[in-house]
Protein backbone atom coordinates (compact mmCIF):
# COMPACT_ATOMS: atom_id res chain seq x y z
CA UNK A 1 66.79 88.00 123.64
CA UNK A 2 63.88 89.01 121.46
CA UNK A 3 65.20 91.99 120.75
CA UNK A 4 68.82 91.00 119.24
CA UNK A 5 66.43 88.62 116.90
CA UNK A 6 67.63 90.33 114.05
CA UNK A 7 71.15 89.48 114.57
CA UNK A 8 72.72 86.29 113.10
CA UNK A 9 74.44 83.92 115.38
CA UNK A 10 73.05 85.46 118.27
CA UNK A 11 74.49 82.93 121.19
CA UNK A 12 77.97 82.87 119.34
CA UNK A 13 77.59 86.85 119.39
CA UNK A 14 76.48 86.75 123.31
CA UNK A 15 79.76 84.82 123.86
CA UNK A 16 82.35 86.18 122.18
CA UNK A 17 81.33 90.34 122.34
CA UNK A 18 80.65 92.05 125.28
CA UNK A 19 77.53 94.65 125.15
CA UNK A 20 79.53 97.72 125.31
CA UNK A 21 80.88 97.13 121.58
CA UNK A 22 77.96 97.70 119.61
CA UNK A 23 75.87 100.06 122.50
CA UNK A 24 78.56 102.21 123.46
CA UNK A 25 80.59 104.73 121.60
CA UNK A 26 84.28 104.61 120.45
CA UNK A 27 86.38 106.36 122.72
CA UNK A 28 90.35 106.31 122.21
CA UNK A 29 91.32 108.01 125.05
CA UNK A 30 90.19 105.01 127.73
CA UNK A 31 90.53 101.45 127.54
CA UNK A 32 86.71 101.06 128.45
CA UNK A 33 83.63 102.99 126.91
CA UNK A 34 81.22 103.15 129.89
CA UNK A 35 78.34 105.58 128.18
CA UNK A 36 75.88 103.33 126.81
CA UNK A 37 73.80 104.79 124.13
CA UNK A 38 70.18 104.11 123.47
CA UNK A 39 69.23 101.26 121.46
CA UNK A 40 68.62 103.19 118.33
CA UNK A 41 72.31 104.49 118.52
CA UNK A 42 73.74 100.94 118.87
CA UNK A 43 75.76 99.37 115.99
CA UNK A 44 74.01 97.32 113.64
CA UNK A 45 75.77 96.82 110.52
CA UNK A 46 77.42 93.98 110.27
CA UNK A 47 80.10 95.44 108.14
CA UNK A 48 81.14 97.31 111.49
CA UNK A 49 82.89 94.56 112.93
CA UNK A 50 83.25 92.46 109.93
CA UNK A 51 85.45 93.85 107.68
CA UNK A 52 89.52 94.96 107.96
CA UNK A 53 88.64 98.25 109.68
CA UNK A 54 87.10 96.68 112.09
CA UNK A 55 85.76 98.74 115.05
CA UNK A 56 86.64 95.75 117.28
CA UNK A 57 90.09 96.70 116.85
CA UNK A 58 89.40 100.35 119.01
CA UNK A 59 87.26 98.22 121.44
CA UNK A 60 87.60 94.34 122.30
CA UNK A 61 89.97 93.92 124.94
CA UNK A 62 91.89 97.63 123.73
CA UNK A 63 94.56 96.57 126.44
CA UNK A 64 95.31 93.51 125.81
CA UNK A 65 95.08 94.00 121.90
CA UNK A 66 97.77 96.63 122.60
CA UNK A 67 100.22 94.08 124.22
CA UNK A 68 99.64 91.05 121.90
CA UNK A 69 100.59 93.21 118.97
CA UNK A 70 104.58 92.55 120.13
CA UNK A 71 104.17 89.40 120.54
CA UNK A 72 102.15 88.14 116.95
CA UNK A 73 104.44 90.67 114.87
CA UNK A 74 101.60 91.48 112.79
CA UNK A 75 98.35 93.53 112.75
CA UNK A 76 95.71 90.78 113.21
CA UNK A 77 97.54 90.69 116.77
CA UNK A 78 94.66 93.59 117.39
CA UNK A 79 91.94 91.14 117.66
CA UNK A 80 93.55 87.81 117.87
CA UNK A 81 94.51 87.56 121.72
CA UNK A 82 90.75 86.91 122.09
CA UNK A 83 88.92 86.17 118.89
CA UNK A 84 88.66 85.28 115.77
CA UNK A 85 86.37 87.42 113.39
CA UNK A 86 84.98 86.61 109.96
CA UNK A 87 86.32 89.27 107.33
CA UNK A 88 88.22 91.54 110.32
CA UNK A 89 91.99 89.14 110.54
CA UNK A 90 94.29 88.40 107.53
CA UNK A 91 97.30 86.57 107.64
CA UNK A 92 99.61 87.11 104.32
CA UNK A 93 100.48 83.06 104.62
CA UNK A 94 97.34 82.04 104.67
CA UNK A 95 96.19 84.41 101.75
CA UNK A 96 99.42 83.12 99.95
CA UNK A 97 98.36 79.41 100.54
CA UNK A 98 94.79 80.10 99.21
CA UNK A 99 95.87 81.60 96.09
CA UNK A 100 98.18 78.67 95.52
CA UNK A 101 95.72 75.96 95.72
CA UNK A 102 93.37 77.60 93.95
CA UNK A 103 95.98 78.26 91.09
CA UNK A 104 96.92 74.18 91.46
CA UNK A 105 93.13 73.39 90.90
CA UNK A 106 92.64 75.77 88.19
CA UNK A 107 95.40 73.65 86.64
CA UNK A 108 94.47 70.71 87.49
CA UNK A 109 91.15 71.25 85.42
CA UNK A 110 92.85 72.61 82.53
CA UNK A 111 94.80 69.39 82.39
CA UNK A 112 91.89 67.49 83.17
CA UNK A 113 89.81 68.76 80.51
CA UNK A 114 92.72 68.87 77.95
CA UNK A 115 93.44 65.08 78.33
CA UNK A 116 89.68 64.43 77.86
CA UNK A 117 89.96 66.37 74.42
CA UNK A 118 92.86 64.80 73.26
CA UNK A 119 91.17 61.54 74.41
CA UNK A 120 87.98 62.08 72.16
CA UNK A 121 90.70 62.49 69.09
């Protein structure tokens, strides 16, 4: 559509959100906004959906978000019973596991580099 050009990953956008996240408005009291707002009202920071205060989490699939939140036993249970969003999920293991490999090739270089300088001795 020529006039979502400005948005990046447009098909993967088409696909996984439905129009009435970014063109409607945020309504907690029903499971499904149905006033659309005008174009110039729609959501267009990415930061809106991509970040841990996501406004996915009031919107995408409100229902089923609701009932998957037993189920995962954590808060990424919001938007995980459908999708997967860049900068919205976190999952403490995962974190943990990053930090550890990064902290065992951080060593790894330090020992790397100190073997080449005692080497050159």
């Amino acid at each position: 559509m020529q006039t979502h050009d400005w948005l990046p990953n447009e098909t993967q956008h088409f696909q996984n959100v439905r129009c009435i996240e970014c063109h409607t408005k945020i309504n907690e009291d029903i499971l499904v906004a149905h006033l659309v707002q005008p174009k110039e009202k729609a959501v267009r920071l990415c930061s809106k959906c991509h970040s841990s205060n996501s406004i996915l989490m009031h919107t995408l699939y409100k229902f089923q978000s609701r009932e998957a939140r037993g189920e995962y036993g954590f808060i990424n249970a919001v938007v995980m019973n459908e999708a997967y969003v860049i900068g919205a999920n976190r999952n403490k293991y995962l974190n943990m596991i990053s930090v550890i490999l990064f902290g065992l090739t951080f060593l790894g270089l330090l020992a790397h580099i100190s073997f080449r300088i005692i080497k050159k001795v």
